[in-house]
N, C-alpha and C. Protein backbone atom coordinates (compact mmCIF):
# COMPACT_ATOMS: atom_id res chain seq x y z
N UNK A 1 0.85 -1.17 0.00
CA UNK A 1 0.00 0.00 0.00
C UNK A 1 0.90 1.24 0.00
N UNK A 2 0.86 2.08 -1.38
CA UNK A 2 2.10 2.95 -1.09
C UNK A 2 1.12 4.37 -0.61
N UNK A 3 -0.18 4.30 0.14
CA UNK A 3 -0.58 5.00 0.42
C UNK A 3 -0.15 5.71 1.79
N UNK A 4 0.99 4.45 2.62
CA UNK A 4 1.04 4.64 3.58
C UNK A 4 2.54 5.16 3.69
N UNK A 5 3.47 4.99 2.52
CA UNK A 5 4.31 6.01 2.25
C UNK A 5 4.05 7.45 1.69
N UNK A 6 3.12 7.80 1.10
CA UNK A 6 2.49 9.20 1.13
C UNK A 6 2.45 9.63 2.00
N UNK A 7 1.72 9.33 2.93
CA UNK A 7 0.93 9.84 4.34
C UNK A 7 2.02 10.06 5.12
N UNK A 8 3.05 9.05 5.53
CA UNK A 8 4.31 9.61 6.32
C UNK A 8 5.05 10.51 5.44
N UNK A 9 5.41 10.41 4.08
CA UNK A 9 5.97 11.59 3.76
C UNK A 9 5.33 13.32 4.02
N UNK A 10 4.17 13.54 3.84
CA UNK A 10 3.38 14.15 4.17
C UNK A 10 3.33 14.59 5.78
N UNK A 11 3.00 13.52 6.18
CA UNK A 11 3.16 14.10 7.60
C UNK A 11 4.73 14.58 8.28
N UNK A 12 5.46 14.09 7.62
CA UNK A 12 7.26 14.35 7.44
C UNK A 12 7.16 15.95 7.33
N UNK A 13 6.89 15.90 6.17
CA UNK A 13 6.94 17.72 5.53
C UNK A 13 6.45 18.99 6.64
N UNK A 14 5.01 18.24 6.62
CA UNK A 14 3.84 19.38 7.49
C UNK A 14 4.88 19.67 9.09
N UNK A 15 5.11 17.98 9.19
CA UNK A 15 5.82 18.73 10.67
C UNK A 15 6.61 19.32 10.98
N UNK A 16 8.02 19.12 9.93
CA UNK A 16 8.47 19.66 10.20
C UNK A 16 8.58 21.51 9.89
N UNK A 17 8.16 21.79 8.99
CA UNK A 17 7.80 23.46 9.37
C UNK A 17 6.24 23.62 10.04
N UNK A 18 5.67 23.28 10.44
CA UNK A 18 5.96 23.23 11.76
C UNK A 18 6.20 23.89 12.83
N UNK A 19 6.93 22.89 12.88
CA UNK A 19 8.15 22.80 14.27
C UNK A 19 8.65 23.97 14.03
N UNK A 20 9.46 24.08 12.92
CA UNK A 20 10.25 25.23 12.48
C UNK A 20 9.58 26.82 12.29
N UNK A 21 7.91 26.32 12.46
CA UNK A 21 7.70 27.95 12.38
C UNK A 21 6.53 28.18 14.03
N UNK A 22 7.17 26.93 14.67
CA UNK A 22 6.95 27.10 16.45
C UNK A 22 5.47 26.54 16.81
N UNK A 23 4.71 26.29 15.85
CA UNK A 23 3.52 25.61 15.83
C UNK A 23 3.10 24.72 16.68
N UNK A 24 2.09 24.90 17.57
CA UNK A 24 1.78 23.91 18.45
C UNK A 24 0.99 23.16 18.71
N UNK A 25 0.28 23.28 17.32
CA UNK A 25 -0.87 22.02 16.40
C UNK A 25 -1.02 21.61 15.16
N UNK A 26 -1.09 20.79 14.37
CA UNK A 26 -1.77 21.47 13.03
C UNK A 26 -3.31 20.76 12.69
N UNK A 27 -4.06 21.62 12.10
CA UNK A 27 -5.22 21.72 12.24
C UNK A 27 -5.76 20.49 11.19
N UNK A 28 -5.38 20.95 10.12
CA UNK A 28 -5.92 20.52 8.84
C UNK A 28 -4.46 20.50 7.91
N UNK A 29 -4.43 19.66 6.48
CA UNK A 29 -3.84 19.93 5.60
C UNK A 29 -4.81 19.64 4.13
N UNK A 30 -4.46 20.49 3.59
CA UNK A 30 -5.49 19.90 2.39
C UNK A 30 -3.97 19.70 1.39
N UNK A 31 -4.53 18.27 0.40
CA UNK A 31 -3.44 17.92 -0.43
C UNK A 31 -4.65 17.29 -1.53
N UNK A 32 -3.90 18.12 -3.01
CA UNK A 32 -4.36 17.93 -3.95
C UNK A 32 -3.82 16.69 -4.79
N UNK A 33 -5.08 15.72 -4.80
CA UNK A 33 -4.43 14.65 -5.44
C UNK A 33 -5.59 14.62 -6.87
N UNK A 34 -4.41 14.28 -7.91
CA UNK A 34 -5.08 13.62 -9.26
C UNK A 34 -5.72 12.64 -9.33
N UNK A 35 -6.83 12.62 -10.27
CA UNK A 35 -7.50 11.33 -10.50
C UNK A 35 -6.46 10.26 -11.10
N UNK A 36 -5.25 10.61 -11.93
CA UNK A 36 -4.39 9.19 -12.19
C UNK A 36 -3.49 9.31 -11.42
N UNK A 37 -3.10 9.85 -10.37
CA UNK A 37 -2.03 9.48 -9.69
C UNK A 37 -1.92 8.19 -8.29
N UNK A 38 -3.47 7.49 -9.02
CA UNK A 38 -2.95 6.36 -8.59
C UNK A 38 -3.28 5.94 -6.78
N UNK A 39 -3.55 7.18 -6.44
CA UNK A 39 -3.75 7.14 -4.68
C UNK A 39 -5.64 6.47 -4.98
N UNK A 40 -5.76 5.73 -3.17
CA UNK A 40 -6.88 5.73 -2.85
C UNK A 40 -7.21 6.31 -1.82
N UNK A 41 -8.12 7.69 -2.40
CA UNK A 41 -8.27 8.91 -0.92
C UNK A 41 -8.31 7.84 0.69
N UNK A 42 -9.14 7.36 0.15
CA UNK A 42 -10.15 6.30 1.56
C UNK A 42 -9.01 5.49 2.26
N UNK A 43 -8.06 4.63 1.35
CA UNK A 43 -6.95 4.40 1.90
C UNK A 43 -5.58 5.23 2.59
N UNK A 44 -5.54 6.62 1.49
CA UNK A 44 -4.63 7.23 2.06
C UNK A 44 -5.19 8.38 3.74
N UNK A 45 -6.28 8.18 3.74
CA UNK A 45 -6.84 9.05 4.94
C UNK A 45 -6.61 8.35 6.01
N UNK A 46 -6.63 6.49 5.93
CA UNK A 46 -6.81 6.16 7.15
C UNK A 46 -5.18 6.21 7.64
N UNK A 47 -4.09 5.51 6.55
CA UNK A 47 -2.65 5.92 6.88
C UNK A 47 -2.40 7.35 7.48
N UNK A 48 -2.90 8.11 6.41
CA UNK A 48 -2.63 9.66 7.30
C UNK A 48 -3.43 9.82 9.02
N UNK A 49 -4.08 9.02 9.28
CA UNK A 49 -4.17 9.13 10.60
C UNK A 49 -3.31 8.55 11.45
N UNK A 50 -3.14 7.50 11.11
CA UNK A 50 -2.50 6.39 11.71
C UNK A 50 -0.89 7.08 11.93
N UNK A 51 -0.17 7.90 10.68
CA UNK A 51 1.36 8.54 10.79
C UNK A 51 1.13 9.59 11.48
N UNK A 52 0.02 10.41 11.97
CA UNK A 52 -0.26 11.35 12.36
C UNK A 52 -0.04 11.01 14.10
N UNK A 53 -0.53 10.48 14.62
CA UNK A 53 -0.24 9.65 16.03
C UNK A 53 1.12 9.89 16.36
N UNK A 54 0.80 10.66 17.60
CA UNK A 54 1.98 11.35 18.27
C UNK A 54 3.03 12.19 17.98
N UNK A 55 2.37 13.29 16.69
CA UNK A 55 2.95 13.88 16.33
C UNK A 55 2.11 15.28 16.45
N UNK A 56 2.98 16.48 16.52
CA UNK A 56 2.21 17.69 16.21
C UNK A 56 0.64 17.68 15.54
N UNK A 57 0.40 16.76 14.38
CA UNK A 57 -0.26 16.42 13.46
C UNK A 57 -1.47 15.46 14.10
N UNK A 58 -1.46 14.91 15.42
CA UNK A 58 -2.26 14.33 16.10
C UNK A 58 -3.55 15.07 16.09
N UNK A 59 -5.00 14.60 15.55
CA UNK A 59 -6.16 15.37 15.29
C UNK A 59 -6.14 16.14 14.40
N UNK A 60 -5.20 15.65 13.59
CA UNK A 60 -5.74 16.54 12.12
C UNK A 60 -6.41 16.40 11.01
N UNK A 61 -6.94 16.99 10.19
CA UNK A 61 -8.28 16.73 9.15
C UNK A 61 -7.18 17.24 8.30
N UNK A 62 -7.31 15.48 7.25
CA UNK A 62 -6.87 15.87 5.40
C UNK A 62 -8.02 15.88 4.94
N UNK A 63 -7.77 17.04 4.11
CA UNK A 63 -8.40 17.31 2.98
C UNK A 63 -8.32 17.21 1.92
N UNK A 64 -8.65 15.82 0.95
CA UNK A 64 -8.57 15.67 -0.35
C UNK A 64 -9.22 16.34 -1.25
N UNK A 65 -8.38 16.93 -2.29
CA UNK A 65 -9.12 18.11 -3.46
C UNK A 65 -8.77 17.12 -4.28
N UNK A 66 -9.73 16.41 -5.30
CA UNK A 66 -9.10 15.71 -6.41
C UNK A 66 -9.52 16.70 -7.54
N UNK A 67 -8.21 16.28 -8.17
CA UNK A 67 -7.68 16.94 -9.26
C UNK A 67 -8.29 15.83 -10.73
N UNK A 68 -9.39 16.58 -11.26
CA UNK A 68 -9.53 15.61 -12.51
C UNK A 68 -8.63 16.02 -13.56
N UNK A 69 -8.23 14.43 -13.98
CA UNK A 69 -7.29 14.62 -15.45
C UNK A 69 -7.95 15.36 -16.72
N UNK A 70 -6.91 15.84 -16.96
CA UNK A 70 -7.07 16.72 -18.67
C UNK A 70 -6.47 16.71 -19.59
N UNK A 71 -6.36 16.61 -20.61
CA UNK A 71 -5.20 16.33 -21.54
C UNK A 71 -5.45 17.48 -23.10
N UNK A 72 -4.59 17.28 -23.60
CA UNK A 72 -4.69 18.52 -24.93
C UNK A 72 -4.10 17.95 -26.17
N UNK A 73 -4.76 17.74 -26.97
CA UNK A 73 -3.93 17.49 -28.26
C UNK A 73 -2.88 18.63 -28.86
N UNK A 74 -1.84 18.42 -29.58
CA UNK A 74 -0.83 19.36 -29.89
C UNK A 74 -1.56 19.56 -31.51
N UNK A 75 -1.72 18.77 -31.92
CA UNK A 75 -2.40 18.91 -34.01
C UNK A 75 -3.18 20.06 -33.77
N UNK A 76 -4.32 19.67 -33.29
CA UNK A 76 -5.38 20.64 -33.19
C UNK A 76 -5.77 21.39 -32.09
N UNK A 77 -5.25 21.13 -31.02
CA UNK A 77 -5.25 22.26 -29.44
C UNK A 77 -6.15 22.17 -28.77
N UNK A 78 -7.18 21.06 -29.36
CA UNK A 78 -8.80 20.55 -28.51
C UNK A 78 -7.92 20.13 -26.98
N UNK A 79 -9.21 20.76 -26.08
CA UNK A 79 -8.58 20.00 -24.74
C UNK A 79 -9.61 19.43 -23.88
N UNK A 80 -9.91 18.22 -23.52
CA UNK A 80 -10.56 17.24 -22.74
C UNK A 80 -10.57 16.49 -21.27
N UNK A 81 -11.60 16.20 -20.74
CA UNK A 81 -11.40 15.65 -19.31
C UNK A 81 -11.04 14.14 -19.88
N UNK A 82 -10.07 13.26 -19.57
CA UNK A 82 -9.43 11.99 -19.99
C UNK A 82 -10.10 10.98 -19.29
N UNK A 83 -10.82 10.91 -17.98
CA UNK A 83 -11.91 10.15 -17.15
C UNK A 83 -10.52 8.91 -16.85
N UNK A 84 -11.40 7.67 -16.29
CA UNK A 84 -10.87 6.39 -16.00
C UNK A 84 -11.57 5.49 -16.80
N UNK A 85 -10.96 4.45 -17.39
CA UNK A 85 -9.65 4.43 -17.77
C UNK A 85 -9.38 5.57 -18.18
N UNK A 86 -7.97 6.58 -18.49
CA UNK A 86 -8.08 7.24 -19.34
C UNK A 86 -7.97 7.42 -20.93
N UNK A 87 -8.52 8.48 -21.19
CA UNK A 87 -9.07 8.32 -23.32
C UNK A 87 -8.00 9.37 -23.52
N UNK A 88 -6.58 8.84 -23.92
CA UNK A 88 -5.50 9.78 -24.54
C UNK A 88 -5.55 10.31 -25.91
N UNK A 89 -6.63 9.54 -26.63
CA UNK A 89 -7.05 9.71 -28.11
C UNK A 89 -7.52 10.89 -28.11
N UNK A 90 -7.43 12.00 -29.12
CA UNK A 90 -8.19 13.03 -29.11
C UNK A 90 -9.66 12.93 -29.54
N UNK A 91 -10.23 13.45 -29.03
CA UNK A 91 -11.87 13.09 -29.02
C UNK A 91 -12.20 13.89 -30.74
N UNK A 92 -11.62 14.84 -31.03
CA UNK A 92 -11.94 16.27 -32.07
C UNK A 92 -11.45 15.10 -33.22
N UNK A 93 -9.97 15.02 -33.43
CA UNK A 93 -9.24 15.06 -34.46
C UNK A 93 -8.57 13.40 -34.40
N UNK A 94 -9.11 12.60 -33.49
CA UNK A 94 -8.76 11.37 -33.16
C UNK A 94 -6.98 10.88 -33.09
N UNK A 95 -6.69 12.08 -33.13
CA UNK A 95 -4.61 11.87 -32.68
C UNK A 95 -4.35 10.62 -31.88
N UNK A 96 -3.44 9.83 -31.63
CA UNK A 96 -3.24 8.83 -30.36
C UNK A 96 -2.68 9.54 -29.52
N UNK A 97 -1.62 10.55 -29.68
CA UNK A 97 -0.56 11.32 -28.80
C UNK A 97 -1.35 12.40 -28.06
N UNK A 98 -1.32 12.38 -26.86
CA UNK A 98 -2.38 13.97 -26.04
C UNK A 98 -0.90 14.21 -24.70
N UNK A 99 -0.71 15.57 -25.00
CA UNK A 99 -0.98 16.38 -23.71
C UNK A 99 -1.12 15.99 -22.42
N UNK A 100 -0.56 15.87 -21.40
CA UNK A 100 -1.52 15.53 -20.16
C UNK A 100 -1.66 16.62 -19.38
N UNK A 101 -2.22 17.40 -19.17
CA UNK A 101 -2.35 18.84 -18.88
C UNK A 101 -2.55 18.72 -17.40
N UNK A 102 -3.35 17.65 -16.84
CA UNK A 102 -3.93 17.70 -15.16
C UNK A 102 -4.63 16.42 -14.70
N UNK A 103 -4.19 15.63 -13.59
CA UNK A 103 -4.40 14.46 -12.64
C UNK A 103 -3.65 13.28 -12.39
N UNK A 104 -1.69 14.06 -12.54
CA UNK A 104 -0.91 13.28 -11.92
C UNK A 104 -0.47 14.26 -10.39
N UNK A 105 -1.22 15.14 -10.22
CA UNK A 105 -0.96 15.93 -9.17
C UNK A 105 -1.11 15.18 -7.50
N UNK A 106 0.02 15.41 -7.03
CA UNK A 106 -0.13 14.91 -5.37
C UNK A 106 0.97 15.68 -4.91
N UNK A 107 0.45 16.85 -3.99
CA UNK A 107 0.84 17.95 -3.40
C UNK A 107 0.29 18.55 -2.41
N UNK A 108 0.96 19.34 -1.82
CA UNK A 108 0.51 19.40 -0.21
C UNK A 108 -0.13 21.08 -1.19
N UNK A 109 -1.63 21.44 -0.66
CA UNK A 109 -2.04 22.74 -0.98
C UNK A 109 -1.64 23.72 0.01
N UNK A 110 -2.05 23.31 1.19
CA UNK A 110 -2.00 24.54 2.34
C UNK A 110 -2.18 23.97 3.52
N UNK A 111 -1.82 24.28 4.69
CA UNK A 111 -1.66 23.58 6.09
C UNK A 111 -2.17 24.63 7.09
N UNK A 112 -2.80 24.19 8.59
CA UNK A 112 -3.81 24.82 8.88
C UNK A 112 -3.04 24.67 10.28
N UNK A 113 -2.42 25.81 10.72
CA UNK A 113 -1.75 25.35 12.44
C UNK A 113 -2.18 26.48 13.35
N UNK A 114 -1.67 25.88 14.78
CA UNK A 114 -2.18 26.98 15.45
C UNK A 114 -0.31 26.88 16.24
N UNK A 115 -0.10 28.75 16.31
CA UNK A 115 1.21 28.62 17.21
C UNK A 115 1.44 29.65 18.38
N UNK A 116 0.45 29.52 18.81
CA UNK A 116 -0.21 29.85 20.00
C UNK A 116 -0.76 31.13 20.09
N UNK A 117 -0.84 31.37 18.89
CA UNK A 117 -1.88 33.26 18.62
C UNK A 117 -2.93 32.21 17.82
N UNK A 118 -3.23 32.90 16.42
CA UNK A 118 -4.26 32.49 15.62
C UNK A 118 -3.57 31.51 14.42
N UNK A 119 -4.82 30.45 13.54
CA UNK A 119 -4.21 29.44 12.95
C UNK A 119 -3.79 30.16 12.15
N UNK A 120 -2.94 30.10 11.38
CA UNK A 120 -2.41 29.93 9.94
C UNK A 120 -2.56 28.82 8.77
N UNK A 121 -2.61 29.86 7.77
CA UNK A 121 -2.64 29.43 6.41
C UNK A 121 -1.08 28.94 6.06
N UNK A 122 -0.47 27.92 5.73
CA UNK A 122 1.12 28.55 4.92
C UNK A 122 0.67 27.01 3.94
N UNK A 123 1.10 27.69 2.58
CA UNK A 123 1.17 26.97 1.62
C UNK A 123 2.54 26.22 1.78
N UNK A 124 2.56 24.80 1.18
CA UNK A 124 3.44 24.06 1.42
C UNK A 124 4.04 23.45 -0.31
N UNK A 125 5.55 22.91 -0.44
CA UNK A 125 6.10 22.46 -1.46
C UNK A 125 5.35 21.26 -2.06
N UNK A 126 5.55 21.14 -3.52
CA UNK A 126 4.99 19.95 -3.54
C UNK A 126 5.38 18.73 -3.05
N UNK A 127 4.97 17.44 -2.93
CA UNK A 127 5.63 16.29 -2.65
C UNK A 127 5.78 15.59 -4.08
N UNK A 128 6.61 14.98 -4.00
CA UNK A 128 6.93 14.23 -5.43
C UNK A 128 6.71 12.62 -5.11
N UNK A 129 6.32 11.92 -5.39
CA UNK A 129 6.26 10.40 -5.31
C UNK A 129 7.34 9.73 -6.19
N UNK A 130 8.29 8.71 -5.47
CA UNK A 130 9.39 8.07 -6.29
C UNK A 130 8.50 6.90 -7.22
């Protein structure tokens, strides 16, 4: 389940700035994941709780934004939602070769802490999956 290497990487990141910006909760994180990148929200929520345990990150709410795939033909510049499976064919001009414009995305959006005044917003780097 490499959902459960997400979730600790993730919870890796969030904590440590963090830590580093003196934080003494974090609230929420919302992380934008693509429809092909392959994650299962439902699976990766329960890992993200589970890495979350005994960390700053203890009681925190992910927030999955899925990102639907899109793709663009280069011939003709038509651009389409690609669904599951995905349809790389151009729908217009029937090309095989498309674009993938959007839903290999898995990235941390924004993180929600409290550091002992009021929460904060701080947008976070993306994460990259090996």
């Amino acid at each position: 389940m490499h959902e459960m290497s997400i979730a600790v990487a993730v919870v890796g990141q969030v904590e440590e700035a963090a830590l580093a910006a003196g934080a003494t909760a974090v609230r929420s994180v919302l992380l934008q994941v693509g429809e092909l990148a392959g994650v299962v929200p439902e699976a990766l929520d329960f890992c993200f709780q589970l890495a979350c345990a005994d960390t700053v990150l203890a009681d925190c709410e992910l927030i999955v934004e899925a990102v639907p795939g899109r793709a663009r033909c280069r011939p003709c510049a038509s651009d389409w939602p690609v669904g599951l499976p995905p349809s790389l064919s151009c729908p217009q001009c029937g090309t095989p070769a498309a674009e993938l414009l959007a839903g290999r995305e898995l990235q941390i959006a924004s993180v929600r802490w409290e550091d002992g005044a009021a929460p904060t917003d701080t947008p976070e780097p993306d994460l990259q999956e090996c």
